[in-house]
PDB file of N, CA and C in Angstrom:
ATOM      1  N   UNK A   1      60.835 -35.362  34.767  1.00  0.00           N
ATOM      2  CA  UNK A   1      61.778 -34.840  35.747  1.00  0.00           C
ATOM      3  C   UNK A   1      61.261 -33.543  36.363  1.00  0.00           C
ATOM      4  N   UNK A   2      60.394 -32.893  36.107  1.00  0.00           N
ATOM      5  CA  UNK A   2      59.503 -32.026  36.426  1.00  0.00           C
ATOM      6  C   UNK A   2      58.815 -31.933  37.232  1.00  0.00           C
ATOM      7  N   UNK A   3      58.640 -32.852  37.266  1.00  0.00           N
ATOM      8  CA  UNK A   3      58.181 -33.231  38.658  1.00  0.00           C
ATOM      9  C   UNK A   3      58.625 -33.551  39.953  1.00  0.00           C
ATOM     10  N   UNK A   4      59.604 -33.439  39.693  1.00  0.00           N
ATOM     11  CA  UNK A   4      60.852 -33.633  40.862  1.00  0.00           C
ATOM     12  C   UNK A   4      61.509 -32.316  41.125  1.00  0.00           C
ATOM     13  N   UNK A   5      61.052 -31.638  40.694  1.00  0.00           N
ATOM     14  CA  UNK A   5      61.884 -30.021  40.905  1.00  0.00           C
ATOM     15  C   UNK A   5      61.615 -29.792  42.502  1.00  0.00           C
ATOM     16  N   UNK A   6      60.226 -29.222  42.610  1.00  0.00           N
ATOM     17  CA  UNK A   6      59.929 -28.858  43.752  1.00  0.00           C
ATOM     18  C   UNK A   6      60.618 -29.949  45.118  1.00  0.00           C
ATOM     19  N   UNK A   7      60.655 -31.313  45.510  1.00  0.00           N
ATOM     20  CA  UNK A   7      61.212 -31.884  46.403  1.00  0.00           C
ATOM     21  C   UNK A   7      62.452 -31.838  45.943  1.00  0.00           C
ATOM     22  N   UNK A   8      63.304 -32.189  45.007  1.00  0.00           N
ATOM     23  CA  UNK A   8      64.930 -32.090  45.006  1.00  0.00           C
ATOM     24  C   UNK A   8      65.180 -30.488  45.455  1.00  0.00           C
ATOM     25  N   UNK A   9      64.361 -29.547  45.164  1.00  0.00           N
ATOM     26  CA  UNK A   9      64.851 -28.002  45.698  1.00  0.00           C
ATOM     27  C   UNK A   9      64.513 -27.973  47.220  1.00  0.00           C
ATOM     28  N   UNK A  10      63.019 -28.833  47.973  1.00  0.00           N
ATOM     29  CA  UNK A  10      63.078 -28.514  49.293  1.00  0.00           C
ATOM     30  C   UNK A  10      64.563 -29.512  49.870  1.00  0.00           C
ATOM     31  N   UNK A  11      64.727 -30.685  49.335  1.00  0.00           N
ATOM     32  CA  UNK A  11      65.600 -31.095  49.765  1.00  0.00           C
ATOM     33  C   UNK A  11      67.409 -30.531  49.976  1.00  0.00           C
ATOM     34  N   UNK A  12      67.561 -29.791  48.926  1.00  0.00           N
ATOM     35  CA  UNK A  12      68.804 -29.427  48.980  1.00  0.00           C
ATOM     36  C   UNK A  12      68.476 -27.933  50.090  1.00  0.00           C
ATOM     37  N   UNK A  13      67.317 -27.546  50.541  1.00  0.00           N
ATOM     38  CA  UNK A  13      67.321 -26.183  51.631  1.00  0.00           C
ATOM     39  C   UNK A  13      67.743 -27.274  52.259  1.00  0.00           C
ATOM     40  N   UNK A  14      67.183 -28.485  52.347  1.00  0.00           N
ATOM     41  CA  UNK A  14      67.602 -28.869  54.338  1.00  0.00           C
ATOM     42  C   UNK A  14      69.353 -29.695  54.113  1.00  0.00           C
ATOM     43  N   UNK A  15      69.670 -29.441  52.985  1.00  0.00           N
ATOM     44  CA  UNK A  15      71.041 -30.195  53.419  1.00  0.00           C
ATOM     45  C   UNK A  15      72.240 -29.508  52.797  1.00  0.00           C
ATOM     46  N   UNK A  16      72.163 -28.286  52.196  1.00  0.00           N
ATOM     47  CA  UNK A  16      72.931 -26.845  51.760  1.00  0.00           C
ATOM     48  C   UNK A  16      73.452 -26.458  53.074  1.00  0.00           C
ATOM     49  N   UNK A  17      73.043 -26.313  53.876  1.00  0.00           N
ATOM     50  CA  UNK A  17      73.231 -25.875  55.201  1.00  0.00           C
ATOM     51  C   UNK A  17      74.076 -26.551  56.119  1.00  0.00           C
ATOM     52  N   UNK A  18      74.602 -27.462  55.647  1.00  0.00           N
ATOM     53  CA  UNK A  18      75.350 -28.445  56.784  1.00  0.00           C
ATOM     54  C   UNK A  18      76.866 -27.860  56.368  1.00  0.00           C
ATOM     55  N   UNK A  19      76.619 -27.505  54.854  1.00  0.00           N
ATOM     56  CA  UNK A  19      78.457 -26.730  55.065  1.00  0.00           C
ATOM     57  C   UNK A  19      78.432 -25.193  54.723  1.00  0.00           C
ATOM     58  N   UNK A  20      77.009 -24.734  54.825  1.00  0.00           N
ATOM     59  CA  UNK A  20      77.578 -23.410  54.586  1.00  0.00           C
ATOM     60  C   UNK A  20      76.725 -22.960  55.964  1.00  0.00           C
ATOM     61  N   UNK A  21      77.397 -22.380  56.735  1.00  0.00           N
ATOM     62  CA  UNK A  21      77.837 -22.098  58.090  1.00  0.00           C
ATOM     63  C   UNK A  21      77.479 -20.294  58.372  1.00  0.00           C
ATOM     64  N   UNK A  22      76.490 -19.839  58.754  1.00  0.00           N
ATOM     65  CA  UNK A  22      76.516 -18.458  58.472  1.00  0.00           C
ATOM     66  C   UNK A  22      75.619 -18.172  60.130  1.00  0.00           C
ATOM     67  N   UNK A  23      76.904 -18.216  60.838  1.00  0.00           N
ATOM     68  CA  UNK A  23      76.079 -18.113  62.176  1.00  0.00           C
ATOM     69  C   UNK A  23      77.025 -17.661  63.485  1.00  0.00           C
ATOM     70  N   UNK A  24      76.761 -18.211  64.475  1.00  0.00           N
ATOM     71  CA  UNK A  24      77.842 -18.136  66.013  1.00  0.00           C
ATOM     72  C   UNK A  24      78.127 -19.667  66.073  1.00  0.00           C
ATOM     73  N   UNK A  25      79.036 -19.695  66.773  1.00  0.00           N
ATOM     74  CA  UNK A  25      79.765 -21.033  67.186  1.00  0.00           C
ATOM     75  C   UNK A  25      80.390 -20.491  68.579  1.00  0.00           C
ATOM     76  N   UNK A  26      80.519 -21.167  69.411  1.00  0.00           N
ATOM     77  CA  UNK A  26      81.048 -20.967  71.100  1.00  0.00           C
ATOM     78  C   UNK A  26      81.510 -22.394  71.625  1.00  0.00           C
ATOM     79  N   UNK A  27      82.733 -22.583  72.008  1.00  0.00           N
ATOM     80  CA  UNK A  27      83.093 -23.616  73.074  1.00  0.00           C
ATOM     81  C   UNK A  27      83.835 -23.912  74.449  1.00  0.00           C
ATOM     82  N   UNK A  28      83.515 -24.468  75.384  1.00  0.00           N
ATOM     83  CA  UNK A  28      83.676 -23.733  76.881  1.00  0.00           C
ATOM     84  C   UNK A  28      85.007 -24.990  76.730  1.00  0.00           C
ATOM     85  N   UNK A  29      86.105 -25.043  77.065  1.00  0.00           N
ATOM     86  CA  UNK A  29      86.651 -26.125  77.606  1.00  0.00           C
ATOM     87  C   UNK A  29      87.790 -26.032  79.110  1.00  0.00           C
ATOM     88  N   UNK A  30      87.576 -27.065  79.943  1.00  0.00           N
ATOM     89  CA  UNK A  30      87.871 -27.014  81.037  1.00  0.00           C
ATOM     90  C   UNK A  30      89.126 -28.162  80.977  1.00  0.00           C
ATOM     91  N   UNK A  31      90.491 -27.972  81.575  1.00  0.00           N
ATOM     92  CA  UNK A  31      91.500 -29.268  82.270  1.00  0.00           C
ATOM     93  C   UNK A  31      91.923 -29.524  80.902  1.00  0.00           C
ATOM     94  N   UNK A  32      91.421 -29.262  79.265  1.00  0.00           N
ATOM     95  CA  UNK A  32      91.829 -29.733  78.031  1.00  0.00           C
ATOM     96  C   UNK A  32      90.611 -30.362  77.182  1.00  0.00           C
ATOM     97  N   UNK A  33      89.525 -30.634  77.925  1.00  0.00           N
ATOM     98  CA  UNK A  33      88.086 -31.139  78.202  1.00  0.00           C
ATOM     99  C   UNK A  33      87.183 -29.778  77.411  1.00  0.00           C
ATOM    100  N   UNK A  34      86.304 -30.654  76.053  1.00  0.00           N
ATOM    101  CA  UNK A  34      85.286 -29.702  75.968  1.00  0.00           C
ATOM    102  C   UNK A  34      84.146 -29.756  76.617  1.00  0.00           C
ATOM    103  N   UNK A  35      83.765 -28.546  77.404  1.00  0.00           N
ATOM    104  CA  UNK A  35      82.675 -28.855  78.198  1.00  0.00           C
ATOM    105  C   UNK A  35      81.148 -28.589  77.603  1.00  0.00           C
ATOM    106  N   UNK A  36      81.270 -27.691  77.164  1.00  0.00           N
ATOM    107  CA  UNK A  36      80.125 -26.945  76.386  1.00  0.00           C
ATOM    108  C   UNK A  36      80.747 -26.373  75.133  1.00  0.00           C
ATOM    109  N   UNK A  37      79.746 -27.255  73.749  1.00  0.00           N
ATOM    110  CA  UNK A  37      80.010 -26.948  72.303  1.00  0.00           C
ATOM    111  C   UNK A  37      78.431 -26.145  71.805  1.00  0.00           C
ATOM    112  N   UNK A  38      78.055 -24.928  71.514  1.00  0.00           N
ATOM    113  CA  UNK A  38      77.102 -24.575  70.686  1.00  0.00           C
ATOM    114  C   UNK A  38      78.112 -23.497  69.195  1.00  0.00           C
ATOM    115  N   UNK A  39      76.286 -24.094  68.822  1.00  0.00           N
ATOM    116  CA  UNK A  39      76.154 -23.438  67.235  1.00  0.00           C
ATOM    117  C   UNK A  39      74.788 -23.178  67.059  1.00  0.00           C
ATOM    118  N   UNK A  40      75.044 -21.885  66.465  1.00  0.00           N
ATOM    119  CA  UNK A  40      73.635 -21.600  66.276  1.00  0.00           C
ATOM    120  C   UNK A  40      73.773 -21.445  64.912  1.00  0.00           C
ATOM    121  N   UNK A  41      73.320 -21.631  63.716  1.00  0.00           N
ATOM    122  CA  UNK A  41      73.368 -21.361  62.215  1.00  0.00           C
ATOM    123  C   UNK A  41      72.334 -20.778  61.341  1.00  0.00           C
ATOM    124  N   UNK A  42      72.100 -18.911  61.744  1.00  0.00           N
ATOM    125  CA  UNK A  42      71.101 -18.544  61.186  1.00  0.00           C
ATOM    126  C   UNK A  42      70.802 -19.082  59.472  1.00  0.00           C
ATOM    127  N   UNK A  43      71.386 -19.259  58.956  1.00  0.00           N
ATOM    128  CA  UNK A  43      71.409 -19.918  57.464  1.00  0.00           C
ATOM    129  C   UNK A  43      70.870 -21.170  57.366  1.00  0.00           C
ATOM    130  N   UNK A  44      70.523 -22.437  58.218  1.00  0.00           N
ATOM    131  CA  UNK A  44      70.190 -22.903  58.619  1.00  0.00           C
ATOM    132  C   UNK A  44      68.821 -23.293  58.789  1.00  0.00           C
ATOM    133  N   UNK A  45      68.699 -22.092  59.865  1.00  0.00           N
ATOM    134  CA  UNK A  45      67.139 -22.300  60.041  1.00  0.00           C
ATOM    135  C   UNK A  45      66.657 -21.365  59.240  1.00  0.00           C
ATOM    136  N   UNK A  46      67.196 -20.329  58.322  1.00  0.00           N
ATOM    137  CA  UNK A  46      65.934 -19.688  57.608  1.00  0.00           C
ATOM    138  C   UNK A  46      65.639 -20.469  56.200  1.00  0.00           C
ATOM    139  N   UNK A  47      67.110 -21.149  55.724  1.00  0.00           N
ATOM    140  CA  UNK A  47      66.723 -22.132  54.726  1.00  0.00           C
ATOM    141  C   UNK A  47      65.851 -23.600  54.953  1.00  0.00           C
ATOM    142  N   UNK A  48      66.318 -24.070  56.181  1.00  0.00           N
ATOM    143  CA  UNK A  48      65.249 -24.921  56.633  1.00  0.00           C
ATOM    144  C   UNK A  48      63.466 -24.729  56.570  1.00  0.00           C
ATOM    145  N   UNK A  49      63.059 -22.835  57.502  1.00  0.00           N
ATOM    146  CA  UNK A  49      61.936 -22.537  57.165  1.00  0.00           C
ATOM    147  C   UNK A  49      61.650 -22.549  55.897  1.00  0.00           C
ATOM    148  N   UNK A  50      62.147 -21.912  55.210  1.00  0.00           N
ATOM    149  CA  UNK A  50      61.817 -21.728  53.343  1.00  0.00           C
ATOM    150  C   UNK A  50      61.470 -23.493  52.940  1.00  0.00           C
ATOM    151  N   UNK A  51      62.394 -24.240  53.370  1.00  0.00           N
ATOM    152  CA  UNK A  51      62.391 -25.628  53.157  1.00  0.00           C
ATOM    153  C   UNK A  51      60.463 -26.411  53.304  1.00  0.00           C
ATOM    154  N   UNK A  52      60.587 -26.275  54.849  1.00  0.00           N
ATOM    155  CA  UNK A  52      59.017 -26.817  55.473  1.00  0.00           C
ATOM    156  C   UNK A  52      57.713 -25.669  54.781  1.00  0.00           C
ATOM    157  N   UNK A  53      58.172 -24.761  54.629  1.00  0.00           N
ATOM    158  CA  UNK A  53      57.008 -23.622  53.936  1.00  0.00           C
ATOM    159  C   UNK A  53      56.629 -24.634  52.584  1.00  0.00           C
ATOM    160  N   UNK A  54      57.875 -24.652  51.839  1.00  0.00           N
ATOM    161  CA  UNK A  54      57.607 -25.023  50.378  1.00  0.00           C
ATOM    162  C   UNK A  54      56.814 -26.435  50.177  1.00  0.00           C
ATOM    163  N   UNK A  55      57.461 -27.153  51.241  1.00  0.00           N
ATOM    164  CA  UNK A  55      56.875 -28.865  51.629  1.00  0.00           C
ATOM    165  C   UNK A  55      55.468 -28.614  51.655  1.00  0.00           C
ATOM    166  N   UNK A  56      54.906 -27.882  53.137  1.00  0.00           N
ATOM    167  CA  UNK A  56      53.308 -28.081  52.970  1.00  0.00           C
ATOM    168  C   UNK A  56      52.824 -27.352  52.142  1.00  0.00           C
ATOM    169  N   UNK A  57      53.008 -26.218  51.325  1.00  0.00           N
ATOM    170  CA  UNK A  57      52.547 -25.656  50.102  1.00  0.00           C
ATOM    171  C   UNK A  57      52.792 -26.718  48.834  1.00  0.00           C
ATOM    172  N   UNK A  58      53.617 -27.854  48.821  1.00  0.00           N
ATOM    173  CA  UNK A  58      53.659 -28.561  47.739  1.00  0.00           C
ATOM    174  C   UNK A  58      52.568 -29.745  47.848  1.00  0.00           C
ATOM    175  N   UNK A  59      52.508 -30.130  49.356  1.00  0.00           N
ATOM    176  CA  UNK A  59      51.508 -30.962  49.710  1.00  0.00           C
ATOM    177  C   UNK A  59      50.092 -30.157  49.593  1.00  0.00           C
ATOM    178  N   UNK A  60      49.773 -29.430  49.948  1.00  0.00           N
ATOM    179  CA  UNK A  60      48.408 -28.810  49.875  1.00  0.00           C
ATOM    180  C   UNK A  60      47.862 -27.932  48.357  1.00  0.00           C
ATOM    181  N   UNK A  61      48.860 -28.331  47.420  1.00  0.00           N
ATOM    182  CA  UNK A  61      48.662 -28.407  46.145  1.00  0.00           C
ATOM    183  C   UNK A  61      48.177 -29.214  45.416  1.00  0.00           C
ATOM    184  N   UNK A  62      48.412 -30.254  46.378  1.00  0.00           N
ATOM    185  CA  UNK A  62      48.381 -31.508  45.266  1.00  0.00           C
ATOM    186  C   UNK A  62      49.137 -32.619  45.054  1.00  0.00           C
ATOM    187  N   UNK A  63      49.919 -33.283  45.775  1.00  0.00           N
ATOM    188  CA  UNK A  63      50.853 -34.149  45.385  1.00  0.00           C
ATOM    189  C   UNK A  63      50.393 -35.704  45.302  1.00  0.00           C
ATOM    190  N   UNK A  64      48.723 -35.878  45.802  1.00  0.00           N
ATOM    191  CA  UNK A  64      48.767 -36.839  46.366  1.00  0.00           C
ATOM    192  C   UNK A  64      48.247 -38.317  45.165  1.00  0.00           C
ATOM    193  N   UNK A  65      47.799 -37.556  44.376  1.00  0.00           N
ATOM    194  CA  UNK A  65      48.218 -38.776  42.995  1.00  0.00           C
ATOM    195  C   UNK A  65      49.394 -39.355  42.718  1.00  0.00           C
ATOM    196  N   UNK A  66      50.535 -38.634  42.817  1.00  0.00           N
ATOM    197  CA  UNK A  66      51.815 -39.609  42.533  1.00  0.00           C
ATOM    198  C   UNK A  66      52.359 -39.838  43.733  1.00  0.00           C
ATOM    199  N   UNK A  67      52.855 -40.892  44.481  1.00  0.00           N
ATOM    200  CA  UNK A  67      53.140 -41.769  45.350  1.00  0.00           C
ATOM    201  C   UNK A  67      54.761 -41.166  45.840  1.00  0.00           C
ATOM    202  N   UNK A  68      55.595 -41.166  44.660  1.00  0.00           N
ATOM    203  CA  UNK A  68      57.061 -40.764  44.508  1.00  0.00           C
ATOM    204  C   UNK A  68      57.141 -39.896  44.993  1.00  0.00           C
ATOM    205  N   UNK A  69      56.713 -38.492  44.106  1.00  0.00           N
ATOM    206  CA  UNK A  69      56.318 -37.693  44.556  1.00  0.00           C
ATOM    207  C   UNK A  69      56.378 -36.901  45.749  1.00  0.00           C
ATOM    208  N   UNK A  70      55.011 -37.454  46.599  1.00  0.00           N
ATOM    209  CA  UNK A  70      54.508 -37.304  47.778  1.00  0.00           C
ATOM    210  C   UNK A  70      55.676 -37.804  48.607  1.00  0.00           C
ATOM    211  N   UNK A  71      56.403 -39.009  48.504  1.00  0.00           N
ATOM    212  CA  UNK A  71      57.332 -39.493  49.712  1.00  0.00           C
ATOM    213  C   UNK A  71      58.389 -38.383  49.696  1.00  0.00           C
ATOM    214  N   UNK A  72      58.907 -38.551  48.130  1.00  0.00           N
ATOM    215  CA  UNK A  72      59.979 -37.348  48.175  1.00  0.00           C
ATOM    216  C   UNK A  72      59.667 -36.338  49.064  1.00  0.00           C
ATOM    217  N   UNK A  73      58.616 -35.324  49.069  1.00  0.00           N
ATOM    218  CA  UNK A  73      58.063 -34.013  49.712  1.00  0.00           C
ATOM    219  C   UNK A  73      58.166 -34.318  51.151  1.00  0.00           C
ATOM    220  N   UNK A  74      57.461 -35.487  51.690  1.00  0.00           N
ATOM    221  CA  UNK A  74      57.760 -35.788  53.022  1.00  0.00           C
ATOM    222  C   UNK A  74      59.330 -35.885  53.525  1.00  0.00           C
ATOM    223  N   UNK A  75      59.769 -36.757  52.846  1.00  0.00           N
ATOM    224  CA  UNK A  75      61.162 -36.664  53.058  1.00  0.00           C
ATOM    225  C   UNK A  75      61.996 -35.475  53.453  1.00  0.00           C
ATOM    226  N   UNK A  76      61.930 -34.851  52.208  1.00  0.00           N
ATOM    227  CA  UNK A  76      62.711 -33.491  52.481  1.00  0.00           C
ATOM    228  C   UNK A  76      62.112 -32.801  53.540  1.00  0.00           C
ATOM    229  N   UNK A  77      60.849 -32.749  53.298  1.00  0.00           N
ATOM    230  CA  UNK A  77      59.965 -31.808  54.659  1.00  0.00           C
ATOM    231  C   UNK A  77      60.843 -32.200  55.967  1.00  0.00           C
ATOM    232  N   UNK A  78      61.298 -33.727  56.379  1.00  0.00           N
ATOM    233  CA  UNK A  78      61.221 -34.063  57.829  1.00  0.00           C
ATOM    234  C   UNK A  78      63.256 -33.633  57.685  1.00  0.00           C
ATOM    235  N   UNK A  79      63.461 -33.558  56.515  1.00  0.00           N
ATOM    236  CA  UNK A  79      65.097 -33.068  56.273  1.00  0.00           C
ATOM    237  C   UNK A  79      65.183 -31.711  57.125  1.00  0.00           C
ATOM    238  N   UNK A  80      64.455 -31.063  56.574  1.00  0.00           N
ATOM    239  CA  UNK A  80      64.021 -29.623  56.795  1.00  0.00           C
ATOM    240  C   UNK A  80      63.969 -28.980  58.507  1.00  0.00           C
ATOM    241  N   UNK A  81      63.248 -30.178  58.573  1.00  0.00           N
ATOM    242  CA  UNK A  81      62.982 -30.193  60.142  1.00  0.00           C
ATOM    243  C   UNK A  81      63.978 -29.987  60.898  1.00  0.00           C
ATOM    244  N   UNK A  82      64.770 -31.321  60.629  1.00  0.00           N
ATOM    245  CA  UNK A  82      65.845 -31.655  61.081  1.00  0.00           C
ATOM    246  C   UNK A  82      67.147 -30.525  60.966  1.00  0.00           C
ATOM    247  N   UNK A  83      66.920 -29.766  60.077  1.00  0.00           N
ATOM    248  CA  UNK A  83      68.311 -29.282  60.018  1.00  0.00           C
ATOM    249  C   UNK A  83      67.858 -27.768  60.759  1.00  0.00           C
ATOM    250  N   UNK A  84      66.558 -27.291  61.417  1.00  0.00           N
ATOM    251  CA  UNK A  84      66.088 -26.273  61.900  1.00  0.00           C
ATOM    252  C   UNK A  84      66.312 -26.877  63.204  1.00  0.00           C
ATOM    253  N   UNK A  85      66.187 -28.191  63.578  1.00  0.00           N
ATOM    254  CA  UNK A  85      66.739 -28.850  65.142  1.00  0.00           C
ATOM    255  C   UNK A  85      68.401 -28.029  65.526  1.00  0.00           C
ATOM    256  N   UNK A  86      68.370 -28.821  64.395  1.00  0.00           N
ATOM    257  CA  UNK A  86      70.017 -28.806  64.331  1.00  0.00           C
ATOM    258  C   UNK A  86      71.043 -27.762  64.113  1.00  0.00           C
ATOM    259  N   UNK A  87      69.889 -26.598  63.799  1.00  0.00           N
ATOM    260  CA  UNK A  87      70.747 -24.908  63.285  1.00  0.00           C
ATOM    261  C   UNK A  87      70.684 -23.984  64.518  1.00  0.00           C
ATOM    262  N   UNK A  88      69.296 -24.371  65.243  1.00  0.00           N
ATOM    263  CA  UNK A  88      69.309 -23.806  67.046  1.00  0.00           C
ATOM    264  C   UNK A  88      69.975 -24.816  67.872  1.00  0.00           C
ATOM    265  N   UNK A  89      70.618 -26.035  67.494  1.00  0.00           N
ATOM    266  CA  UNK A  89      70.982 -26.913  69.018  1.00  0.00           C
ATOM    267  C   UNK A  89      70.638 -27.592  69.743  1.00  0.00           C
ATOM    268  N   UNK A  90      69.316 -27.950  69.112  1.00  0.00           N
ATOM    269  CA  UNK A  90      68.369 -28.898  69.600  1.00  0.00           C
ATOM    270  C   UNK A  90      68.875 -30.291  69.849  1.00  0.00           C
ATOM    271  N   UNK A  91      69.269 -30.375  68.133  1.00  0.00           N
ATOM    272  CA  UNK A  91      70.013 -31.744  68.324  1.00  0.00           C
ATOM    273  C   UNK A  91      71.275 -31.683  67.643  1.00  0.00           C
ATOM    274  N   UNK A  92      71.765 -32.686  67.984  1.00  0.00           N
ATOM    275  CA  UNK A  92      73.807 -32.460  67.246  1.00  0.00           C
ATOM    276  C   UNK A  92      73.370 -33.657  66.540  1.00  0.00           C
ATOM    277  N   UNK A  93      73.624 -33.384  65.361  1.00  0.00           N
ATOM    278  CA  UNK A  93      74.062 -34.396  64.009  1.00  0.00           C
ATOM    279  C   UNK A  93      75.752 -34.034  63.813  1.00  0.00           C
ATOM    280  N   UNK A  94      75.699 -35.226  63.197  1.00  0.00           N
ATOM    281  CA  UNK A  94      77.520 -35.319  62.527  1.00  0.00           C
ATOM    282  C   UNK A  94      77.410 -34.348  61.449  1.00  0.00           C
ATOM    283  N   UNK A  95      78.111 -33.394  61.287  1.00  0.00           N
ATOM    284  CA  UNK A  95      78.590 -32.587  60.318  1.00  0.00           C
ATOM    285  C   UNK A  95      79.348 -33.435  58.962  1.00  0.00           C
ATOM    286  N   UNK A  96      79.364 -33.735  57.852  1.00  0.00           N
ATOM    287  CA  UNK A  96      80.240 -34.342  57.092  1.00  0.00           C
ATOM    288  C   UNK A  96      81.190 -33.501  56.757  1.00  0.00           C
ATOM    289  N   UNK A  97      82.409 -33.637  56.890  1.00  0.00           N
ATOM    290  CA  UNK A  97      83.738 -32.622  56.432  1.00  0.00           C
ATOM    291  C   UNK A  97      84.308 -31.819  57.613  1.00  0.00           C
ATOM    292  N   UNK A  98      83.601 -31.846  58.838  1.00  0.00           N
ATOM    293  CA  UNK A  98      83.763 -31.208  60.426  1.00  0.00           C
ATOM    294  C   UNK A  98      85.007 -32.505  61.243  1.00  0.00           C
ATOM    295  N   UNK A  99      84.739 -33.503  60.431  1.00  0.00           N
ATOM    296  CA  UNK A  99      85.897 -34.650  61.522  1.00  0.00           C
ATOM    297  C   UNK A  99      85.098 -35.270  62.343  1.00  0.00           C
TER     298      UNK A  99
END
């Protein structure tokens, strides 16, 4: 199970962040109509960075004998990604627990 430390920890940076919220939020609405929704979630993207840092430092260690492993690291890495899209506004994912 030791081996699973390092990807279950990059993984929970990129998905800790979807409910803990430590940022700006702004919404324009017009007639009852939302027109414009941002969020920016500094918590987000600095746990996301910490996230992709730890990924290619786990990959350029060494991962590439165990198979599991290695997918796990990718995985979380592209988690990581994703939730640094998603903490500047890049892209809108569904929030779970937001409605």
């Amino acid at each position: 199970m030791d081996r699973f430390r390092t990807p279950l920890i990059i993984l929970a940076l990129g998905i800790v962040p979807f409910w803990l919220f430590i940022g700006t939020s702004s919404s324009t609405t017009v007639n009852g109509q939302v027109v414009s929704d941002h969020r920016f979630n500094i918590a987000g993207l600095v746990l996301g960075l910490i996230g992709v840092a730890m990924a290619f430092r786990a990959l350029r260690e060494g991962a590439r004998g165990d198979g599991l492993r290695l997918g796990l690291i990718v995985a979380a890495g592209v988690v990581c990604l994703l939730q640094i899209a998603h903490s500047v506004g890049v892209v809108t994912l569904p929030v779970p627990g937001l409605g």
